[in-house]
C-alpha atoms as a PDB file:
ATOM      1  CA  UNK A   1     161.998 196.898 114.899  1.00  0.00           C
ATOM      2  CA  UNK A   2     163.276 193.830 114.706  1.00  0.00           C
ATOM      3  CA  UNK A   3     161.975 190.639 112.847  1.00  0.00           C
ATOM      4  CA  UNK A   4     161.838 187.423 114.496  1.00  0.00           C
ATOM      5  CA  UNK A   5     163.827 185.037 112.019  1.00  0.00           C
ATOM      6  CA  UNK A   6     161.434 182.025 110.331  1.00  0.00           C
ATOM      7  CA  UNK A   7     162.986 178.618 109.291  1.00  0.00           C
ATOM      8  CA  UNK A   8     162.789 177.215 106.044  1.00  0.00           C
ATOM      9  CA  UNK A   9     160.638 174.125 107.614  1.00  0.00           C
ATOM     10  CA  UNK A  10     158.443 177.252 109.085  1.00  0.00           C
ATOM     11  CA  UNK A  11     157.939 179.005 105.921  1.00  0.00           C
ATOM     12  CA  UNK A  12     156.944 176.279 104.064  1.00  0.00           C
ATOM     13  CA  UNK A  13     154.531 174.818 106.446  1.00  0.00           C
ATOM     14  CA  UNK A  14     152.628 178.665 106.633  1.00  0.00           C
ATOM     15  CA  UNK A  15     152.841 178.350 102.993  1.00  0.00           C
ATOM     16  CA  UNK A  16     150.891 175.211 102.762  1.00  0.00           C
ATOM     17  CA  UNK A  17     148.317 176.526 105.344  1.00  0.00           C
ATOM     18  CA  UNK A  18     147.565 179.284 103.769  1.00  0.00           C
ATOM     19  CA  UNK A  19     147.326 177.293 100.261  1.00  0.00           C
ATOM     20  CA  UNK A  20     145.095 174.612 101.664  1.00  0.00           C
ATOM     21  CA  UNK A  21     142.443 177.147 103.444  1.00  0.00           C
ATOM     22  CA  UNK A  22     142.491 179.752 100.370  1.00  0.00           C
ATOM     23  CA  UNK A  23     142.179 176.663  97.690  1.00  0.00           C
ATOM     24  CA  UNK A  24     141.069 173.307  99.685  1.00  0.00           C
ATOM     25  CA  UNK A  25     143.141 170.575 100.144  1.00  0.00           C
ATOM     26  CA  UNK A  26     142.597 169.651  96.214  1.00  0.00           C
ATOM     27  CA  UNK A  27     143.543 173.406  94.811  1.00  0.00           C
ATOM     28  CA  UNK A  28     146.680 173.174  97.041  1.00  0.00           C
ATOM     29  CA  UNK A  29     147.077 170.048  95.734  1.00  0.00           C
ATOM     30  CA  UNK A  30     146.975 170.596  91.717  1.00  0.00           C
ATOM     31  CA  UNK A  31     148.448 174.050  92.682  1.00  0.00           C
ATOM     32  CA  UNK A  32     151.698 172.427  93.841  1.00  0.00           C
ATOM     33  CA  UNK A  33     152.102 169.717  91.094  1.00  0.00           C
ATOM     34  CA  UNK A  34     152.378 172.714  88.877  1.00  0.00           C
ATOM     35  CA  UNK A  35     156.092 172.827  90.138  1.00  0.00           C
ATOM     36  CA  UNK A  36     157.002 169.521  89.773  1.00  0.00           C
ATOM     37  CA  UNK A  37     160.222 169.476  87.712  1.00  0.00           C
ATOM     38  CA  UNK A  38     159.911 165.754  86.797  1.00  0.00           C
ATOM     39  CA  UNK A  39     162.938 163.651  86.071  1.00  0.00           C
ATOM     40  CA  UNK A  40     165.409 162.410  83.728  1.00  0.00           C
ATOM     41  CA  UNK A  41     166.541 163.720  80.560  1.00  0.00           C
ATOM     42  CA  UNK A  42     164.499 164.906  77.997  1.00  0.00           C
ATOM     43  CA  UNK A  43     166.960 166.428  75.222  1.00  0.00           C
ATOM     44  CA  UNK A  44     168.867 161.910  75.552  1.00  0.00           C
ATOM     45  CA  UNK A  45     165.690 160.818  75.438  1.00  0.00           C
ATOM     46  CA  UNK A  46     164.253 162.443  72.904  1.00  0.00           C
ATOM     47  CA  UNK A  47     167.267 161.982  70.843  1.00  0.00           C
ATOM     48  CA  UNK A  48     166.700 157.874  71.444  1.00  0.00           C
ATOM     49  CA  UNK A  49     163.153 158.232  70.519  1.00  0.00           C
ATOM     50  CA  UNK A  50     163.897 160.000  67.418  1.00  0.00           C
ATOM     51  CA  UNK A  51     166.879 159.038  65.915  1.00  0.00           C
ATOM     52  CA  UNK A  52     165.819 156.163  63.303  1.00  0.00           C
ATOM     53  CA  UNK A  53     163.426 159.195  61.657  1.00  0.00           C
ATOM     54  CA  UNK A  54     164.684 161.773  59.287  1.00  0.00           C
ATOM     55  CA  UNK A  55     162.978 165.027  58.982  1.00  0.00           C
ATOM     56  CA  UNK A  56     161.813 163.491  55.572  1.00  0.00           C
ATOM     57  CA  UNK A  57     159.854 160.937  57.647  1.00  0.00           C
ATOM     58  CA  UNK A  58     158.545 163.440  60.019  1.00  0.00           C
ATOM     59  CA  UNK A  59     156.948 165.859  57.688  1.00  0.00           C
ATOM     60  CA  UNK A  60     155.572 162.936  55.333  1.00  0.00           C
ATOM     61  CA  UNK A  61     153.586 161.928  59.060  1.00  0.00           C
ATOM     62  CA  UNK A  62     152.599 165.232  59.630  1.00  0.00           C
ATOM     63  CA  UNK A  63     151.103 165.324  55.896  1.00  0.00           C
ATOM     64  CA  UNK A  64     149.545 161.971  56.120  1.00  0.00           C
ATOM     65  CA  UNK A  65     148.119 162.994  59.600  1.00  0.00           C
ATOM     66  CA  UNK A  66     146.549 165.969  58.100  1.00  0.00           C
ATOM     67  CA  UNK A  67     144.905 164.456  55.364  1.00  0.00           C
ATOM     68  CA  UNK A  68     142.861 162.265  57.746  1.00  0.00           C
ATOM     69  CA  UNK A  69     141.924 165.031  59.171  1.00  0.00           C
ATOM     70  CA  UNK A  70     140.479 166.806  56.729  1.00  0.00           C
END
């Protein structure tokens, strides 16, 4: 038996059917921003963010942070 090929465009349009009448159009919704790989670079970033604090800094916060919290 032989299968009748699907297109990528087809696929994904089934997909989102069957999404949006087993969920709603808002659990489709929130279901599909789960996959949203987002943009940029964190590891740069992160390393611009971070690099005028030592580790010394950091676990002094975390300390002070605590303390208010208790």
């Amino acid at each position: 038996m032989k299968q009748r090929e699907v297109s990528p465009a087809q696929i994904r349009d089934r997909g989102i059917e069957a999404l949006a009448k087993a969920l709603g159009p808002v659990g489709m919704v929130r279901f599909l921003q789960q996959f949203d790989t987002g943009s940029g670079d964190y590891t740069h970033d992160r390393e611009q963010w971070l690099k005028e604090i030592s580790v010394r800094d950091a676990v002094g916060e975390i300390k002070r942070q605590r303390g208010k919290s208790s």
